[in-house]
Protein backbone atom coordinates (compact mmCIF):
# COMPACT_ATOMS: atom_id res chain seq x y z
CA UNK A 1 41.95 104.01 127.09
CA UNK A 2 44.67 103.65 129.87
CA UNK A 3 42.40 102.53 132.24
CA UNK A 4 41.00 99.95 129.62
CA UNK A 5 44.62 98.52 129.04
CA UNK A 6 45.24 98.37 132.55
CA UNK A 7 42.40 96.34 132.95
CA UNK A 8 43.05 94.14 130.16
CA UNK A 9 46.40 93.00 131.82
CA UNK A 10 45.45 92.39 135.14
CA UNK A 11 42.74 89.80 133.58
CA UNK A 12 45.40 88.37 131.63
CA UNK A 13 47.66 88.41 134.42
CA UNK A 14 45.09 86.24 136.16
CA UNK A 15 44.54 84.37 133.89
CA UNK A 16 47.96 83.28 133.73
CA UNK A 17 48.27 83.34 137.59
CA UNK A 18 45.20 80.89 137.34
CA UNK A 19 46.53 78.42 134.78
CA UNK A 20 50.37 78.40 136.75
CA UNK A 21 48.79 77.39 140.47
CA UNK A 22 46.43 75.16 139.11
CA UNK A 23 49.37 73.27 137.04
CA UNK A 24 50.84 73.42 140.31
CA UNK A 25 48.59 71.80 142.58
CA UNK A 26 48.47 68.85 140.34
CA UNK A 27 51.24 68.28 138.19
CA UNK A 28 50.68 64.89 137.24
CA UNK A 29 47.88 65.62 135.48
CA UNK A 30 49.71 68.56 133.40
CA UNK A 31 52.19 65.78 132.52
CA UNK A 32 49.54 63.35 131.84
CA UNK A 33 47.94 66.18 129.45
CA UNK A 34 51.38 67.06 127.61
CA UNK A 35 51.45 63.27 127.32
CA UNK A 36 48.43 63.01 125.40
CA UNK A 37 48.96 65.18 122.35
CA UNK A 38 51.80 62.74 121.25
CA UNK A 39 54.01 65.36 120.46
CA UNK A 40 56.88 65.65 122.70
CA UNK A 41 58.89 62.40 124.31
CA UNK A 42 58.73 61.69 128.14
CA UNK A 43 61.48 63.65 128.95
CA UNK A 44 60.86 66.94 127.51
CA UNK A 45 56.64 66.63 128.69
CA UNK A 46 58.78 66.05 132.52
CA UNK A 47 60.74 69.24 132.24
CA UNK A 48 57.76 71.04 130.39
CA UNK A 49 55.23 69.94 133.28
CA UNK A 50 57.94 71.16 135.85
CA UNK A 51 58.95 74.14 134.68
CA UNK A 52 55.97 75.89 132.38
CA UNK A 53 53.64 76.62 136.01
CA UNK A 54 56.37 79.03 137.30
CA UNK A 55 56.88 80.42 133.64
CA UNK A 56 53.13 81.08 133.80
CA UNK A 57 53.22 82.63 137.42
CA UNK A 58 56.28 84.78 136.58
CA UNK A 59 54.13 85.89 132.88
CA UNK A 60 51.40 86.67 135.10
CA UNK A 61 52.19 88.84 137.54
CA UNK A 62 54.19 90.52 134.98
CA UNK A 63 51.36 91.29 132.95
CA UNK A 64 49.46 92.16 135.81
CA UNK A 65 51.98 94.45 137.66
CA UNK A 66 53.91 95.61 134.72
CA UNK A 67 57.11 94.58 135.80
CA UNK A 68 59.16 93.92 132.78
CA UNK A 69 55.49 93.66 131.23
CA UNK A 70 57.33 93.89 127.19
CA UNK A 71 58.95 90.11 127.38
CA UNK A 72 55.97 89.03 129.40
CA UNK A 73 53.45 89.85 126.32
CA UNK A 74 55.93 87.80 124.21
CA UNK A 75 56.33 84.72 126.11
CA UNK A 76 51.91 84.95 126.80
CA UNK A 77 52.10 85.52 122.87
CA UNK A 78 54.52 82.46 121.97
CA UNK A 79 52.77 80.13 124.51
CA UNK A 80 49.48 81.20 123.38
CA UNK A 81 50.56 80.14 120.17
CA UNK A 82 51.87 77.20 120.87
CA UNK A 83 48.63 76.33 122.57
CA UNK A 84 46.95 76.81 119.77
CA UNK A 85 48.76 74.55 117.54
CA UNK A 86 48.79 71.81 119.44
CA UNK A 87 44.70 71.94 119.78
CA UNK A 88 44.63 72.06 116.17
CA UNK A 89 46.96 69.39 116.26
CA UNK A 90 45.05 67.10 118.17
CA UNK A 91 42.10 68.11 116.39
CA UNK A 92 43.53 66.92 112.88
CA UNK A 93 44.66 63.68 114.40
CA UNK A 94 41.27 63.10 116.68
CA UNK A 95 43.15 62.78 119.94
CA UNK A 96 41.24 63.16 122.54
CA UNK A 97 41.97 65.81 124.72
CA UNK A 98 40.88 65.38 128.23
CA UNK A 99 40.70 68.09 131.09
CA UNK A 100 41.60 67.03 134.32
CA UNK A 101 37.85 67.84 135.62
CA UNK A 102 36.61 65.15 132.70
CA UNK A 103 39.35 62.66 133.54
CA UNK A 104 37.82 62.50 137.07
CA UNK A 105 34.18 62.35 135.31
CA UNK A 106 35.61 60.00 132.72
CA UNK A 107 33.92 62.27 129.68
CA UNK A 108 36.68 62.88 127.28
CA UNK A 109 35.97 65.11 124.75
CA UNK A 110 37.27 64.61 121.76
CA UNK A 111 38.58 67.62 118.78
CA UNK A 112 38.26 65.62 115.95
CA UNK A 113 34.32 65.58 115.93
CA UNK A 114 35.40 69.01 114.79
CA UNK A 115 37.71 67.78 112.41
CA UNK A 116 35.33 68.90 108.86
CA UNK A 117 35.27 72.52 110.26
CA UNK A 118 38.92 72.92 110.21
C-alpha cells in the first residue's frame, strides 16, 4: 500500500510539474485561456498567469518528493477544484474553451454541446 501511495504522488507530482513548465514556456496563451472563461478582470488573469506556473512547480515536486507534501495536497485539492468550476462554468454559459494545441489548429471545442448532460 506504501509503495502504491508513493506512486500515486510522484504521478501527481508530474502532473503538476507538467502543467507548471508548460504554462511557462508560453504564458501568453495561459493568460489568453484565463481570459476566456470571463471570470476574472485583466489584472487578476496577469498576476494569475504569472504566478500559478511556479505555484504548480512548487505543488509538484512537493507531492512528488514529499517535502512539506500536507499543504501541497491542499493547494492540488483547492486548485483542482477551482478547475473544475470554472469548466462547469464555461460549460453552463457555452464558452468555448480552447487549448493552446486547438488555437494553433483553429478547432475550438466548445462545453456547452454538453450543456443537457449537466
Amino acid at each position: 500500500m506504501k509503495l502504491l501511495s508513493r506512486i500515486v504522488y510522484l504521478a501527481l507530482g508530474a502532473t503538476f510539474i507538467w502543467a507548471g513548465v508548460a504554462k511557462l514556456i508560453d504564458p501568453s496563451a495561459f493568460l489568453s485561456s484565463i481570459l476566456t472563461y470571463e471570470v476574472f478582470g485583466y489584472t487578476f488573469a496577469v498576476a494569475a498567469s504569472l504566478f500559478m506556473p511556479y505555484l504548480e512547480l512548487c505543488v509538484g515536486f512537493s507531492l512528488a518528493t514529499g517535502f512539506l507534501r500536507g499543504g501541497a495536497r491542499w493547494l492540488a485539492g483547492g486548485m483542482t477544484v477551482v478547475f473544475l468550476l470554472l469548466l462547469i462554468q464555461a460549460a453552463w454559459t457555452w464558452i468555448a474553451v480552447v487549448s493552446a494545441q486547438r488555437r494553433k489548429l483553429r478547432k475550438p471545442v466548445f462545453f456547452g454541446q454538453f450543456r443537457g448532460m449537466l
